[in-house]
C-alpha atoms as a PDB file:
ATOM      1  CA  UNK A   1      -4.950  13.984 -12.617  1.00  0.00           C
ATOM      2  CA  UNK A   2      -7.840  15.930 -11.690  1.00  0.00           C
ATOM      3  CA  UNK A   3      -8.969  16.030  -8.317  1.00  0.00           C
ATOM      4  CA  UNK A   4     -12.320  14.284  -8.567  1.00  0.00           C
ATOM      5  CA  UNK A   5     -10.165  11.555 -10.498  1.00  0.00           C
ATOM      6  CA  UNK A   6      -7.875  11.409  -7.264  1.00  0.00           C
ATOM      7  CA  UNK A   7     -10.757  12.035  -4.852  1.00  0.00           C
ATOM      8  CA  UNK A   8     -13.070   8.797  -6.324  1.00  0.00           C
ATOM      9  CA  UNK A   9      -9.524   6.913  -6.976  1.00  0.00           C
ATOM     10  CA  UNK A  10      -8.295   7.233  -3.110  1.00  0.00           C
ATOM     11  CA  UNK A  11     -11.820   6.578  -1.557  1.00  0.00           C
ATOM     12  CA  UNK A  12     -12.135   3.326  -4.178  1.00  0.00           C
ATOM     13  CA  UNK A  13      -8.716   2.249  -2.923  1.00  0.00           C
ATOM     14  CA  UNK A  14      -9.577   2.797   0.504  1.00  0.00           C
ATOM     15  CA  UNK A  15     -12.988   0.625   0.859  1.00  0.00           C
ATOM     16  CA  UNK A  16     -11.880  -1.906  -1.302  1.00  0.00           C
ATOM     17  CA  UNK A  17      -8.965  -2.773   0.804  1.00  0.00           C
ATOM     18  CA  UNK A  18     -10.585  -2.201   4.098  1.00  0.00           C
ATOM     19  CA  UNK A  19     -13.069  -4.788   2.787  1.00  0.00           C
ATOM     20  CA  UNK A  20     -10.551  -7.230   1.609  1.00  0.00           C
ATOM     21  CA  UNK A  21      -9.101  -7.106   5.063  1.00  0.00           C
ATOM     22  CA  UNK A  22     -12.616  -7.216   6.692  1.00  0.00           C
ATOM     23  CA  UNK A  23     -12.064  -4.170   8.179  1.00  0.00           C
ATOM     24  CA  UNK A  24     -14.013  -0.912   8.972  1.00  0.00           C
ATOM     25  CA  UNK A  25     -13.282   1.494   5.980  1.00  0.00           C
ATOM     26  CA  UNK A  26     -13.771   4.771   8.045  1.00  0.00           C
ATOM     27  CA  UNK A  27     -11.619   3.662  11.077  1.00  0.00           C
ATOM     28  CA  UNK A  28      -9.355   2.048   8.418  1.00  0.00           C
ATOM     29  CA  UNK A  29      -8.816   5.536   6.214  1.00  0.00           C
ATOM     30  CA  UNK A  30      -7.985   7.094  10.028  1.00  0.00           C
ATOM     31  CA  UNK A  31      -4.789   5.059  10.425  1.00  0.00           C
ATOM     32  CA  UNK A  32      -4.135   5.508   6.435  1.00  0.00           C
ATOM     33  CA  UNK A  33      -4.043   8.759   7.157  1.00  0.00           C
ATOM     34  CA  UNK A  34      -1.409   8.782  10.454  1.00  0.00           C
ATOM     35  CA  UNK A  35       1.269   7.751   7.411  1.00  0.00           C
ATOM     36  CA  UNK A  36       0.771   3.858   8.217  1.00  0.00           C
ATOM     37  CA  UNK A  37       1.137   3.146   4.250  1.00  0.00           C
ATOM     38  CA  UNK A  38       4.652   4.370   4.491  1.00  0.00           C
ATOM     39  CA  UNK A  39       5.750   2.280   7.503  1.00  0.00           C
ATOM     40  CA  UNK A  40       4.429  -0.509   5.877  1.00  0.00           C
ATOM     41  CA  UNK A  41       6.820  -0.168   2.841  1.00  0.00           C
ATOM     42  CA  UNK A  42       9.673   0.637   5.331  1.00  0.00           C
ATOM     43  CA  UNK A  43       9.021  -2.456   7.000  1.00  0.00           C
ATOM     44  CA  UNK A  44       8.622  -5.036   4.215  1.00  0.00           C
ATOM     45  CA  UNK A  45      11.254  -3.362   2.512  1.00  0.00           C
ATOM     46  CA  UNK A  46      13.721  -4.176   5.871  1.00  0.00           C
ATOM     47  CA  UNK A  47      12.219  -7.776   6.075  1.00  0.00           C
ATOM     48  CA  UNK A  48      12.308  -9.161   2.470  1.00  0.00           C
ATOM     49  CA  UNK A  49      15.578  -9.991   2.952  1.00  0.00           C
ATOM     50  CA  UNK A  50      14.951 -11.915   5.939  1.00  0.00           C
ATOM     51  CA  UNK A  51      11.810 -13.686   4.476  1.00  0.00           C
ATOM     52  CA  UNK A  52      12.883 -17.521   3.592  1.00  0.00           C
ATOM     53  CA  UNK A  53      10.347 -18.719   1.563  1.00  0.00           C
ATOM     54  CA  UNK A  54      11.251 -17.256  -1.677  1.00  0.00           C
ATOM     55  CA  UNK A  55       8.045 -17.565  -3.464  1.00  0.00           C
ATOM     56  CA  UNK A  56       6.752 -14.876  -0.684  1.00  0.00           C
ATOM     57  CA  UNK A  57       9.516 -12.687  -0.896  1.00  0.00           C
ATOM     58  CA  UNK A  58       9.255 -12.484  -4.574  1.00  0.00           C
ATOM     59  CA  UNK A  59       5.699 -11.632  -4.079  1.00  0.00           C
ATOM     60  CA  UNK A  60       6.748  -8.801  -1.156  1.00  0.00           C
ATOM     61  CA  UNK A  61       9.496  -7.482  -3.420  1.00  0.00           C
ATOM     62  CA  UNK A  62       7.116  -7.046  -6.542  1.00  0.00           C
ATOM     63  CA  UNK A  63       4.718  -5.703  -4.779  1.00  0.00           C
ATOM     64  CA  UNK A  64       7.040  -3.058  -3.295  1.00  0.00           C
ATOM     65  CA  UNK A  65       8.161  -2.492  -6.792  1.00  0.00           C
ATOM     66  CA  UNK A  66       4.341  -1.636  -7.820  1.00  0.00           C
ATOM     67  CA  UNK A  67       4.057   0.839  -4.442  1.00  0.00           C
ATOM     68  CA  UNK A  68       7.169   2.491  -5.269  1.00  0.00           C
ATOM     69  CA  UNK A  69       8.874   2.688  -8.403  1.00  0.00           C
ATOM     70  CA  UNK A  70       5.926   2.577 -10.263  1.00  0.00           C
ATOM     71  CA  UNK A  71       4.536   5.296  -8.959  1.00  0.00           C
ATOM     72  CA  UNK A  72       7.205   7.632  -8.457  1.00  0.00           C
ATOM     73  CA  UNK A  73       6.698  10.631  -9.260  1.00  0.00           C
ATOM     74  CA  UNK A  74       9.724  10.647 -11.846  1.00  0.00           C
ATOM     75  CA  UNK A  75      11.504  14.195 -10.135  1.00  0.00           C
END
């Protein structure tokens, strides 16, 4: 992908979910940036199990499908 692809992808990505969230999208890309994305995928990967309402941990487990395997990098 070329990099003004990634750059306008990334900031898109970034302000639209700040914005869903109500959030700042400066102080928001900050804590992106700490590696918060990945603990967020190591925790609802740990919980799903746990989660009893199975509607919602189909959800969590599809959407950690789309974060992860879908975007592997295939190496």
């Amino acid at each position: 992908m070329p990099e003004d692809d990634f750059t306008e992808l990334s900031v898109r990505a970034v302000t639209t979910a700040a914005h869903d969230l109500g959030l700042d999208p400066a102080l928001f890309v900050e804590e992106l940036a700490q590696g918060e994305i990945g603990l967020l995928i190591t925790y609802l990967r740990a919980a799903a199990p746990s989660v009893g309402d199975m509607d919602l941990r189909a959800r969590i487990e599809a959407l950690l499908h789309r974060l992860t395997a879908w975007t592997g990098d295939g190496g």
